[in-house]
N, C-alpha and C. Protein backbone atom coordinates (compact mmCIF):
# COMPACT_ATOMS: atom_id res chain seq x y z
N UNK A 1 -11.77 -26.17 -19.85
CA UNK A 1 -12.03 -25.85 -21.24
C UNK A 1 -13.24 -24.92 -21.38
N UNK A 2 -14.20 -25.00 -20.42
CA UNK A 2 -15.47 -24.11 -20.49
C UNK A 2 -15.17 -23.01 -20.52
N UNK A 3 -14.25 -22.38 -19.65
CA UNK A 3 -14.02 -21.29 -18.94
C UNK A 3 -13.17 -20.75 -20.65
N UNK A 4 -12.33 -21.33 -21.06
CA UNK A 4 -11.33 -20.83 -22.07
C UNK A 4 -12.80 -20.73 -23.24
N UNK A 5 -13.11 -21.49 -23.43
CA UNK A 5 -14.34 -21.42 -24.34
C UNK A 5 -14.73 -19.81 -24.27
N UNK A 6 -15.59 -20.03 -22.87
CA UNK A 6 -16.55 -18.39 -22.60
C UNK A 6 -15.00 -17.26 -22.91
N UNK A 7 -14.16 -17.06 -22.45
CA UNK A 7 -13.45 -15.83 -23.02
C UNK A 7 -13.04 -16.15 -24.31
N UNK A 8 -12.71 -16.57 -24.98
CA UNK A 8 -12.60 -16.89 -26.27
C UNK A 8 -13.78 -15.84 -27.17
N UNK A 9 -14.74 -16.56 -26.54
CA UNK A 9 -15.99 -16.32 -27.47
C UNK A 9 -16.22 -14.70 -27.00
N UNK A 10 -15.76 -13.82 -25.80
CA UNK A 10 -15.61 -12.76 -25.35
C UNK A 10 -15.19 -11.90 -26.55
N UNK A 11 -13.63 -12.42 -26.52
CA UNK A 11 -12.60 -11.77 -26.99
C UNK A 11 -13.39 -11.52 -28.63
N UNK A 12 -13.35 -12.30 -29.22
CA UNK A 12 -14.07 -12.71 -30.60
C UNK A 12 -15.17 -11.76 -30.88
N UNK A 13 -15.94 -11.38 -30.15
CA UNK A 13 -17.10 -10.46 -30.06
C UNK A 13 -16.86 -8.79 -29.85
N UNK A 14 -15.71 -8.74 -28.95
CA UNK A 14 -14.78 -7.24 -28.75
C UNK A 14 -14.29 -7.38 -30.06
N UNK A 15 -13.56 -8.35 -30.58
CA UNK A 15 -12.56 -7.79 -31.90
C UNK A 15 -13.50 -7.74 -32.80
N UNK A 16 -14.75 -8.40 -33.00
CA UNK A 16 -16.06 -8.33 -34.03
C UNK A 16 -16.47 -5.97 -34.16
N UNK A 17 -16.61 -5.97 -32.97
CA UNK A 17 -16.82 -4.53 -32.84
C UNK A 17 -15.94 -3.72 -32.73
N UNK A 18 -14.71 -4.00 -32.29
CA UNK A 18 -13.73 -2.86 -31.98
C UNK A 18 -12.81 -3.31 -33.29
N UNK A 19 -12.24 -2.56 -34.47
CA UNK A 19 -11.82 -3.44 -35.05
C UNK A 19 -10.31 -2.88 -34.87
N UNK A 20 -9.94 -2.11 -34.43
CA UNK A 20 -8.85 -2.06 -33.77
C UNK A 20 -8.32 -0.46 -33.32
N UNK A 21 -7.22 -0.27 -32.86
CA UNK A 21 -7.10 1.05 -31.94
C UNK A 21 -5.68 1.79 -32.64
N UNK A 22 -5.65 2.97 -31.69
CA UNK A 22 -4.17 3.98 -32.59
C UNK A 22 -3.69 3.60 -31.29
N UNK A 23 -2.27 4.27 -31.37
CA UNK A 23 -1.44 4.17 -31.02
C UNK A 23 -0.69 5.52 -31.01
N UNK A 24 -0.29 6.50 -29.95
CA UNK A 24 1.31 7.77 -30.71
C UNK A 24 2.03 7.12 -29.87
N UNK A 25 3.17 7.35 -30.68
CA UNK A 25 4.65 6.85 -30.60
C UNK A 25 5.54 8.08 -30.53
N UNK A 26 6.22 8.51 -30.20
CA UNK A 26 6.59 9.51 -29.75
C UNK A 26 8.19 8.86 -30.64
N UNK A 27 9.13 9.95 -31.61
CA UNK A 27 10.27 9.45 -32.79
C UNK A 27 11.00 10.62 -32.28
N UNK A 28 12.74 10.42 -31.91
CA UNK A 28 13.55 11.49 -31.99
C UNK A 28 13.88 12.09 -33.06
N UNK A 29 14.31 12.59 -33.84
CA UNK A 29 14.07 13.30 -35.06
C UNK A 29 15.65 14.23 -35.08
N UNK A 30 15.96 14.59 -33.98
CA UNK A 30 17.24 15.32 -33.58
C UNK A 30 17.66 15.98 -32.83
N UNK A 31 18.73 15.24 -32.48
CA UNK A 31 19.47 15.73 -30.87
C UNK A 31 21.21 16.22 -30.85
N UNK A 32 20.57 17.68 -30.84
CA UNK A 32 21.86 18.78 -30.86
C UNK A 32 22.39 19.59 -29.64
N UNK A 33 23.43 18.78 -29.02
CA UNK A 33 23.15 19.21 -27.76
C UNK A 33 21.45 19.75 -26.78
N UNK A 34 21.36 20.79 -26.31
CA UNK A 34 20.62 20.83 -25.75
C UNK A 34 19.38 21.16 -26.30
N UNK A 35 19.08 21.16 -27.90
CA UNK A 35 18.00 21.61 -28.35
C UNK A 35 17.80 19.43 -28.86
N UNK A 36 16.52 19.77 -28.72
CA UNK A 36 16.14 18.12 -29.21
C UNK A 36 14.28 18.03 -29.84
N UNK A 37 14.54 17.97 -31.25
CA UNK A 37 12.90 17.00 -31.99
C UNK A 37 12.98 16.03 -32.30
N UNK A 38 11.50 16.37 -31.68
CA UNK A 38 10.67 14.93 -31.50
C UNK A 38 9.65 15.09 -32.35
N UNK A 39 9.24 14.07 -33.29
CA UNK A 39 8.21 13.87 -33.81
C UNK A 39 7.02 13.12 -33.16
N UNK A 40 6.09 13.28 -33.18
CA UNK A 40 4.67 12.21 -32.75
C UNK A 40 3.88 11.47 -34.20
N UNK A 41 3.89 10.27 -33.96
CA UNK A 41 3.24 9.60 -35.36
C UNK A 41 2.22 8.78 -34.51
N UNK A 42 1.13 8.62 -35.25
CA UNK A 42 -0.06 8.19 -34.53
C UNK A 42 0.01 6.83 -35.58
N UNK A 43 -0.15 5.39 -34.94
CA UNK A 43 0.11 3.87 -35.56
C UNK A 43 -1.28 3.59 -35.63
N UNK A 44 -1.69 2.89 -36.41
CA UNK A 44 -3.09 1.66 -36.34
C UNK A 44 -2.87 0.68 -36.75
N UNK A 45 -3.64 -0.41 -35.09
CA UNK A 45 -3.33 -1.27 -34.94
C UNK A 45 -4.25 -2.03 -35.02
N UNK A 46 -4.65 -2.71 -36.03
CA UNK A 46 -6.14 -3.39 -36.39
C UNK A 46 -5.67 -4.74 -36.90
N UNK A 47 -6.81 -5.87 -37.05
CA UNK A 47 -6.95 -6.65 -37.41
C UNK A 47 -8.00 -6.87 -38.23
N UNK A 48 -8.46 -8.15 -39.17
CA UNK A 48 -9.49 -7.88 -40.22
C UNK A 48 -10.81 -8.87 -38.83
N UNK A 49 -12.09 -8.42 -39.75
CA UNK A 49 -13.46 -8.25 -38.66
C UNK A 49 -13.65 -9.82 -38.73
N UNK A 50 -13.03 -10.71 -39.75
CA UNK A 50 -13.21 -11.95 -39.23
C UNK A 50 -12.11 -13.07 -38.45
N UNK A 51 -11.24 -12.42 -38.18
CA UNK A 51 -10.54 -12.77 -36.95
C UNK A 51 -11.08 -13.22 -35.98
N UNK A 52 -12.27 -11.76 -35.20
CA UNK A 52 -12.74 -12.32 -34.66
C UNK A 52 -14.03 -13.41 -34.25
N UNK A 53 -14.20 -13.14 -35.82
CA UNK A 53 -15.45 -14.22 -35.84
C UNK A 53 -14.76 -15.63 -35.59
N UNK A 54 -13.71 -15.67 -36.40
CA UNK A 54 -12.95 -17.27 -36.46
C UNK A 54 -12.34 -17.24 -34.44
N UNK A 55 -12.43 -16.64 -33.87
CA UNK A 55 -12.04 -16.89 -32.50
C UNK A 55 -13.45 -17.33 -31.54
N UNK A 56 -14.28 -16.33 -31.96
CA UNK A 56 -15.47 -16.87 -31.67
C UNK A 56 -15.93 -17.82 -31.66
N UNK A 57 -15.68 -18.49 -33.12
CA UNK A 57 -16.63 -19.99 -33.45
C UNK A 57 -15.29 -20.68 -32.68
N UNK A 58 -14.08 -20.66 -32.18
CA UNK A 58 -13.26 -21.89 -31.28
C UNK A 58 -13.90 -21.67 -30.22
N UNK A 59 -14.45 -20.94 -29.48
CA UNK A 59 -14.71 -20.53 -28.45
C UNK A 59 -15.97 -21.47 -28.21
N UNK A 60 -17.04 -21.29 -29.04
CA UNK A 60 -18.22 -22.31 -28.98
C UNK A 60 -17.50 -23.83 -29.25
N UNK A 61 -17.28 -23.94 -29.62
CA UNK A 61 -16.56 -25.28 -29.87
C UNK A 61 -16.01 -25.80 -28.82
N UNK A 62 -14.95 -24.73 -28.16
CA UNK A 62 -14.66 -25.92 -26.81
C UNK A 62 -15.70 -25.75 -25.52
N UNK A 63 -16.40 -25.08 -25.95
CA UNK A 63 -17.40 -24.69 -25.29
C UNK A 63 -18.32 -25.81 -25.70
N UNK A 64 -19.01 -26.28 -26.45
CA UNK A 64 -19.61 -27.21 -26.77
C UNK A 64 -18.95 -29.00 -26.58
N UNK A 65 -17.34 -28.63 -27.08
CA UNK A 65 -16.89 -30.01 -26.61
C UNK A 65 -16.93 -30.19 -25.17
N UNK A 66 -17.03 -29.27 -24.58
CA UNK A 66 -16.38 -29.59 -23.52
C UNK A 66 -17.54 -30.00 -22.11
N UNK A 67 -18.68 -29.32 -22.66
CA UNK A 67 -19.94 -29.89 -22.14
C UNK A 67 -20.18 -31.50 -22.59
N UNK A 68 -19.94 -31.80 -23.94
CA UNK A 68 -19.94 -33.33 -24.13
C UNK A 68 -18.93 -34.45 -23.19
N UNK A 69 -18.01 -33.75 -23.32
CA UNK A 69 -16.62 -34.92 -22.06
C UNK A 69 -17.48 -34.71 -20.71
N UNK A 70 -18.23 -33.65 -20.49
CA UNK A 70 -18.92 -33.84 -19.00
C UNK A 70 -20.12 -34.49 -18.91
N UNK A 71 -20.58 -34.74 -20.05
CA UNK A 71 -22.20 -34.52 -19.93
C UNK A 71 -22.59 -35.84 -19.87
């Protein structure tokens, strides 16, 4: 549980700062025999900044329980 704790509380702290990333996706658009478009659309892929706070605070938590079952 320690171990899941410490990345938890990792992860939680990356998604605190990074709040999320693009993406291109590459769309066929039309394919006529040998002539073929393609479109490129660029996606964002985010989450809101307390996501990772709420992953964080599980993270201390089993992090904290889990020193108590040992301690």
């Amino acid at each position: 549980m320690k171990t899941l704790g410490i990345i938890l509380i990792v992860i939680g702290i990356i998604m605190v700062l990074i709040r999320g990333f693009s993406v291109t996706t590459e769309k066929e658009v039309l394919d006529v025999g040998p002539v073929e478009i393609n479109k490129k659309e660029n996606k964002w892929i985010g989450w809101p900044t307390y996501a990772g706070g709420i992953i964080a605070v599980v993270g201390v938590v089993l992090l904290i329980s889990g020193k108590k079952q040992n301690g």
